[in-house]
C-alpha atoms as a PDB file:
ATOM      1  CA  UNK A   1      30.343   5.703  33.016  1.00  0.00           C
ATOM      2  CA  UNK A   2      30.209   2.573  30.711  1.00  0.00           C
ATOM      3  CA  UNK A   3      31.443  -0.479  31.923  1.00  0.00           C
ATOM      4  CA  UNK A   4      32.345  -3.707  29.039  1.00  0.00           C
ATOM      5  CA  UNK A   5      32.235  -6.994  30.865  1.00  0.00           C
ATOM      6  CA  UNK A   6      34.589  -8.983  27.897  1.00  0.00           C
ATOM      7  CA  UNK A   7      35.339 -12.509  28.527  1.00  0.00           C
ATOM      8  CA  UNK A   8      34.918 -16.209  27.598  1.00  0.00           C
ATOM      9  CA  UNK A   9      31.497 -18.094  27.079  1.00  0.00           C
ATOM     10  CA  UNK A  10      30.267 -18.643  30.411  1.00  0.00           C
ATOM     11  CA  UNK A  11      32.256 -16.241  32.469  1.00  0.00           C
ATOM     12  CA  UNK A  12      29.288 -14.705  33.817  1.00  0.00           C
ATOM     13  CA  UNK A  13      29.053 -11.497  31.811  1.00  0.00           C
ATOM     14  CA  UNK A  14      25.189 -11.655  31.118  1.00  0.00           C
ATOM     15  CA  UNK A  15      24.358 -12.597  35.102  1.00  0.00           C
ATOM     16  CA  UNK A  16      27.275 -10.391  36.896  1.00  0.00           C
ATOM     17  CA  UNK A  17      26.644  -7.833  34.380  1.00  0.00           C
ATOM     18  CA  UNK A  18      22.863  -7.653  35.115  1.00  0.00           C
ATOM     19  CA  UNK A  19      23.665  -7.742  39.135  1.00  0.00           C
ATOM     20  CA  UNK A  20      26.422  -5.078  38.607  1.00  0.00           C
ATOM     21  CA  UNK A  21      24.214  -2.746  36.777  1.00  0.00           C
ATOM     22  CA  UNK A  22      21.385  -3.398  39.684  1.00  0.00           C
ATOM     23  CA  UNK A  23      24.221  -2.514  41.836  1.00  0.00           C
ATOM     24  CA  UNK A  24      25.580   0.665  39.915  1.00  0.00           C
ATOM     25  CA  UNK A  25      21.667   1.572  39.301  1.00  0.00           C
ATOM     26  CA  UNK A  26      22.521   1.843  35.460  1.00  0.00           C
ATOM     27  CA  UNK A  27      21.033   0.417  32.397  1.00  0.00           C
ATOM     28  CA  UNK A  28      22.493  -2.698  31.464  1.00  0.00           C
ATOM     29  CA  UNK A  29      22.810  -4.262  27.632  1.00  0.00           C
ATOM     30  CA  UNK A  30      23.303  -8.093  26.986  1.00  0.00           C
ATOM     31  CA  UNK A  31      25.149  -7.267  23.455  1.00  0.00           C
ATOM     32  CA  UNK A  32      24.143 -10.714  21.725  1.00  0.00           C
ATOM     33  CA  UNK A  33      19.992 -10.143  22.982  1.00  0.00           C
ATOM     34  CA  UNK A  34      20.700  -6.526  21.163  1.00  0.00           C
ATOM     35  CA  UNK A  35      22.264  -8.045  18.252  1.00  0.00           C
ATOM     36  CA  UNK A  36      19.404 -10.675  18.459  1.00  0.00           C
ATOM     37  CA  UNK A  37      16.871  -7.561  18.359  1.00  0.00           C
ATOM     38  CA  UNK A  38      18.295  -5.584  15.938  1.00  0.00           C
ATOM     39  CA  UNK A  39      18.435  -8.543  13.134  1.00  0.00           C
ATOM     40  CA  UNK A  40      15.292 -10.061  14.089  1.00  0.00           C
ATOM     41  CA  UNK A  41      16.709 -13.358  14.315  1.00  0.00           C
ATOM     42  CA  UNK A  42      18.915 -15.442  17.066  1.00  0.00           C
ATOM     43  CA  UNK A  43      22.579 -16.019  16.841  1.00  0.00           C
ATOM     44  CA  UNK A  44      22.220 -19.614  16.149  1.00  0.00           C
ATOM     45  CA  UNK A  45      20.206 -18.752  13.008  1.00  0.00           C
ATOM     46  CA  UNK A  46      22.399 -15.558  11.989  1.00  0.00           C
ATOM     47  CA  UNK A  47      25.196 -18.477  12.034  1.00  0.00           C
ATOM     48  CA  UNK A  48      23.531 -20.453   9.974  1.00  0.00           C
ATOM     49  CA  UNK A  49      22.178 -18.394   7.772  1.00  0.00           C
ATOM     50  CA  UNK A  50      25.056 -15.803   7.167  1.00  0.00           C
ATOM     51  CA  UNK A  51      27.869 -17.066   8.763  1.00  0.00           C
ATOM     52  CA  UNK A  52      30.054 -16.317  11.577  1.00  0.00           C
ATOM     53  CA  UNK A  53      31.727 -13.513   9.731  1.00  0.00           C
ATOM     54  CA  UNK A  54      28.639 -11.362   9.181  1.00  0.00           C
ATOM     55  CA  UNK A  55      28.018 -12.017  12.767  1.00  0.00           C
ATOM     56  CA  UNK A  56      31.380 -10.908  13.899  1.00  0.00           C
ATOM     57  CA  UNK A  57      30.227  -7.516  11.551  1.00  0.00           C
ATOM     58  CA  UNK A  58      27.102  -7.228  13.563  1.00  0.00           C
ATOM     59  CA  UNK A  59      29.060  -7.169  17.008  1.00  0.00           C
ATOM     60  CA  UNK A  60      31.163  -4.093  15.527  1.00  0.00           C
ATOM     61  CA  UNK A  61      28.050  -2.599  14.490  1.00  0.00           C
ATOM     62  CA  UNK A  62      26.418  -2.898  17.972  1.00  0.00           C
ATOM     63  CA  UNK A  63      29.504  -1.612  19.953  1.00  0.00           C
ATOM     64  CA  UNK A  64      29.062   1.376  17.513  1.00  0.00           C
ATOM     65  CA  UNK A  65      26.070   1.968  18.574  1.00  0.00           C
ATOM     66  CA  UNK A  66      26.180   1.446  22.036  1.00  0.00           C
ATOM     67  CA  UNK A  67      29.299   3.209  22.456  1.00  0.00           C
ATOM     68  CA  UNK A  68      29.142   6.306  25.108  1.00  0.00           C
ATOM     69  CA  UNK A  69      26.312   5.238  26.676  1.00  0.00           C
ATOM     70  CA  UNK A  70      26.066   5.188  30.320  1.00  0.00           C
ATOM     71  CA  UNK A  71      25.728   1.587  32.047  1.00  0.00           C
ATOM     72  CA  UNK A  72      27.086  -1.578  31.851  1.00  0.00           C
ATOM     73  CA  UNK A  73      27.379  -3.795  28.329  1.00  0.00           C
ATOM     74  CA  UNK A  74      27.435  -7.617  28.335  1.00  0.00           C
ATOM     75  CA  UNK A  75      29.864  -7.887  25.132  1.00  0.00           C
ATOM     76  CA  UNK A  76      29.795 -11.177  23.468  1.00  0.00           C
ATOM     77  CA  UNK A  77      32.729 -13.983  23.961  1.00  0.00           C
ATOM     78  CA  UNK A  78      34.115 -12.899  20.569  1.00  0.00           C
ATOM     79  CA  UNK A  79      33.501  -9.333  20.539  1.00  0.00           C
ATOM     80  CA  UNK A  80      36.791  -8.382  21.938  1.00  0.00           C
ATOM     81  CA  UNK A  81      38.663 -10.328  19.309  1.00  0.00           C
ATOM     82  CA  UNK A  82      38.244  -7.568  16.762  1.00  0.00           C
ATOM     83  CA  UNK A  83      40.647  -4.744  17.432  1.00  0.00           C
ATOM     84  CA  UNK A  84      38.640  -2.153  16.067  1.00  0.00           C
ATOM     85  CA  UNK A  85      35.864  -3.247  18.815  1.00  0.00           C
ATOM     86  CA  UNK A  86      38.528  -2.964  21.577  1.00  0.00           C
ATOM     87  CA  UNK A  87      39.643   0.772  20.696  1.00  0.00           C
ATOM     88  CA  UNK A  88      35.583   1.318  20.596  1.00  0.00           C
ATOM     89  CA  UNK A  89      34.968  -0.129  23.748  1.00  0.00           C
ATOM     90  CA  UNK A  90      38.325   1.529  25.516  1.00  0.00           C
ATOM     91  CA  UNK A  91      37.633   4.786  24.222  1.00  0.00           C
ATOM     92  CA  UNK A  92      34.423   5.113  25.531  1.00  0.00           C
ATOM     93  CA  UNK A  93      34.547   2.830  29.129  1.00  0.00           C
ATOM     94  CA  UNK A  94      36.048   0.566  31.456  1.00  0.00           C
ATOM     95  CA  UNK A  95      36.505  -2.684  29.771  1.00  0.00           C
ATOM     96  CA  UNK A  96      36.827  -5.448  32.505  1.00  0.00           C
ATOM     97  CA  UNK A  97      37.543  -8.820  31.852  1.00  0.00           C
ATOM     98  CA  UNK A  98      35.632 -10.955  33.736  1.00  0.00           C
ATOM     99  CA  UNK A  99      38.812 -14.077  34.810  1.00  0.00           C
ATOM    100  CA  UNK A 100      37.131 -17.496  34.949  1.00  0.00           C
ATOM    101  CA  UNK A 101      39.177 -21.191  34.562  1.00  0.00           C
ATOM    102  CA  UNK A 102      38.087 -22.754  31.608  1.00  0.00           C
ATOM    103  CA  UNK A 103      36.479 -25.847  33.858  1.00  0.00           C
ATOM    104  CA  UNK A 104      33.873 -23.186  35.116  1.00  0.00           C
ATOM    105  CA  UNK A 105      33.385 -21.502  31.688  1.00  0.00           C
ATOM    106  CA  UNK A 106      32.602 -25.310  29.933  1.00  0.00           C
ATOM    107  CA  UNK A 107      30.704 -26.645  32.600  1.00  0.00           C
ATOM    108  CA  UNK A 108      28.130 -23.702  32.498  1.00  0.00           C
ATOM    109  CA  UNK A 109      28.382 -23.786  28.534  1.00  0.00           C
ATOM    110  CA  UNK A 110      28.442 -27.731  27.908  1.00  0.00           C
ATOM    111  CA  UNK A 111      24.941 -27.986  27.405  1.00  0.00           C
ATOM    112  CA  UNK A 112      24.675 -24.787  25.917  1.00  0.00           C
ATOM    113  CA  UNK A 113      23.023 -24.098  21.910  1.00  0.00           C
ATOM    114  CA  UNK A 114      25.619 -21.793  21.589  1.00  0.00           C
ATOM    115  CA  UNK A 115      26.899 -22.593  17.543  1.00  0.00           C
ATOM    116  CA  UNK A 116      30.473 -22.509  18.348  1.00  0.00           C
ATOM    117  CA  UNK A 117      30.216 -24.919  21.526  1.00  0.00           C
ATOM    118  CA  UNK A 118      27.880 -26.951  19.440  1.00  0.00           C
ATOM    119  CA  UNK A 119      30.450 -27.311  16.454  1.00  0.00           C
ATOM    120  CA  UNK A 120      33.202 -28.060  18.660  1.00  0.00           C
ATOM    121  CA  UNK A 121      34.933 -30.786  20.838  1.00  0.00           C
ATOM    122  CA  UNK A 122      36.149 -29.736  24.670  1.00  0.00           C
ATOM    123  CA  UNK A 123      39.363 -29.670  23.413  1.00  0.00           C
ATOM    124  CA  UNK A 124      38.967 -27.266  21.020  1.00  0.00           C
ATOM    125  CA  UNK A 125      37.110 -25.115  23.040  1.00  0.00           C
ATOM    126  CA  UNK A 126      40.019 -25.005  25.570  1.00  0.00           C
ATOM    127  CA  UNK A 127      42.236 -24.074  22.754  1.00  0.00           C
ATOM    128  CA  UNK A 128      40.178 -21.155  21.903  1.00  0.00           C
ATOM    129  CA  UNK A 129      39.899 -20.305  25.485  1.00  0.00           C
ATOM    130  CA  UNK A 130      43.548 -20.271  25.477  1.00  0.00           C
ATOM    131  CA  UNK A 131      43.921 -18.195  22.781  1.00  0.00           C
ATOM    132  CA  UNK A 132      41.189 -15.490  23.765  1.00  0.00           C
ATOM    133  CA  UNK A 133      43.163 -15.666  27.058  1.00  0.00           C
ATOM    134  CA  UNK A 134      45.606 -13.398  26.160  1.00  0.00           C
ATOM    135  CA  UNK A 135      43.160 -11.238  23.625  1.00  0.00           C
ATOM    136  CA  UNK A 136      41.319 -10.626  26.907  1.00  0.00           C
ATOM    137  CA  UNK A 137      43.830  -9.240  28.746  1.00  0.00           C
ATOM    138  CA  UNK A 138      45.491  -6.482  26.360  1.00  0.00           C
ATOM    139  CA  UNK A 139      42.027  -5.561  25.102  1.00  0.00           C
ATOM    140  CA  UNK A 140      40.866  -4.946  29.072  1.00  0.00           C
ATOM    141  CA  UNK A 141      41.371  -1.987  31.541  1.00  0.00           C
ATOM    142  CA  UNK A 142      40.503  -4.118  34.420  1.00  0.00           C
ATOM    143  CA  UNK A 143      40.441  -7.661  35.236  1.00  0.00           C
ATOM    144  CA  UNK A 144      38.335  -8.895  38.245  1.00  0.00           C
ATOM    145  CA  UNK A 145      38.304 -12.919  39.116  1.00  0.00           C
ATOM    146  CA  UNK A 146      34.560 -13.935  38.404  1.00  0.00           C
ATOM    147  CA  UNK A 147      34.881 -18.255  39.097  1.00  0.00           C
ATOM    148  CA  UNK A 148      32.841 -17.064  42.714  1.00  0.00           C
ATOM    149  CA  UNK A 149      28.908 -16.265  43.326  1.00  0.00           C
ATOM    150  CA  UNK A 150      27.662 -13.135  41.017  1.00  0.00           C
ATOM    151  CA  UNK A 151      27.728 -11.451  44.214  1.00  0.00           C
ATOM    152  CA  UNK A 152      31.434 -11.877  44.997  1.00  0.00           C
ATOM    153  CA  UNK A 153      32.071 -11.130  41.531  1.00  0.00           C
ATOM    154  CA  UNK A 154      30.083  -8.052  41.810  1.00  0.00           C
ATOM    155  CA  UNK A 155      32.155  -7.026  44.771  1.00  0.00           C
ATOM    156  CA  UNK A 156      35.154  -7.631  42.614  1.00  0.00           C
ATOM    157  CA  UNK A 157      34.521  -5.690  39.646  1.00  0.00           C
ATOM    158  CA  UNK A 158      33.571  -2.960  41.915  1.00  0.00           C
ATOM    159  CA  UNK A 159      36.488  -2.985  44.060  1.00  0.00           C
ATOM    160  CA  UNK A 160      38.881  -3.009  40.556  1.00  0.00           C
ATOM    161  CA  UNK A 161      36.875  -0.019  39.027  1.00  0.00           C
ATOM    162  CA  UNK A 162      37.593   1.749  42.803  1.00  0.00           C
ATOM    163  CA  UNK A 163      33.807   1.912  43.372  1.00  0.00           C
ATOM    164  CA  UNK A 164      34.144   0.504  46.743  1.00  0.00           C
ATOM    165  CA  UNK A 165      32.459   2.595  49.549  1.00  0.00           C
ATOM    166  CA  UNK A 166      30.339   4.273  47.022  1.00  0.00           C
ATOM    167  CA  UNK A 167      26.333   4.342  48.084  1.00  0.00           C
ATOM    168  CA  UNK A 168      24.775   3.109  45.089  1.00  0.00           C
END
């Protein structure tokens, strides 16, 4: 079974996602760490060197790849935005969307070196939270409510995907 955790910048997919696959007793991928790997560079510097675009090429490229493999996949914030990365990810998994309030999301993210949250004003990062929003929810299977400990969230995801009761 794969499982896609989609969702905004600091939903949680990276720490639930590592928990859940602990959990599940699965591999787990962060997608923007195998991105990261496979270019040989970070995102901030892919950004700045190539440009969002080429990133958003590299994020189909890596749900390619990691498509039909067993275990849970961190996708990045923007990797559900692409429809063709949607049908990927739905074709070969569970894609959950991992439901957190914007107020959560920014104040894990504020800080953050993240290129779009560094280019951008709170206010337009609620706007594109609002408009992901609704990207999230067609392109999921599942949606579990993640604004709780990892644990809880855990729980949640599991009890969405009917995993419940299951000895892992």
């Amino acid at each position: 079974m794969t499982i896609y955790l989609c969702g905004f910048m600091g939903c949680g997919k990276s720490t639930v996602g590592t928990k859940l696959a602990k959990k599940l007793n699965c591999p787990f991928v962060d997608m923007d760490t195998y991105i990261e790997e496979q270019a040989g560079m970070t995102i901030p510097e892919i950004f700045e060197k190539y440009g969002e675009p080429h990133f958003r090429d590299l994020e189909t490229q890596a749900i390619r790849e990691l498509a039909g493999r067993d275990g849970v996949i961190a996708c990045g914030g923007g990797a559900m935005l692409r429809e063709e990365n949607a049908e990927i990810a739905a074709k070969n998994g569970s894609v959950v969307y991992l439901e957190v309030p914007f107020h959560v999301c920014y104040r894990r993210i504020a800080d953050s070196d993240r290129p779009i949250v560094r280019r951008s004003s709170r206010e337009e990062l609620e706007t594109l939270y609002n408009y992901r929003e609704g990207i999230y929810r067609k392109h999921s299977t599942h949606i579990a409510a993640c604004d709780k400990t990892p644990a809880a969230a855990v729980a949640d995801i599991c009890s969405v995907l009917g995993l419940i009761g299951e000895e892992q």
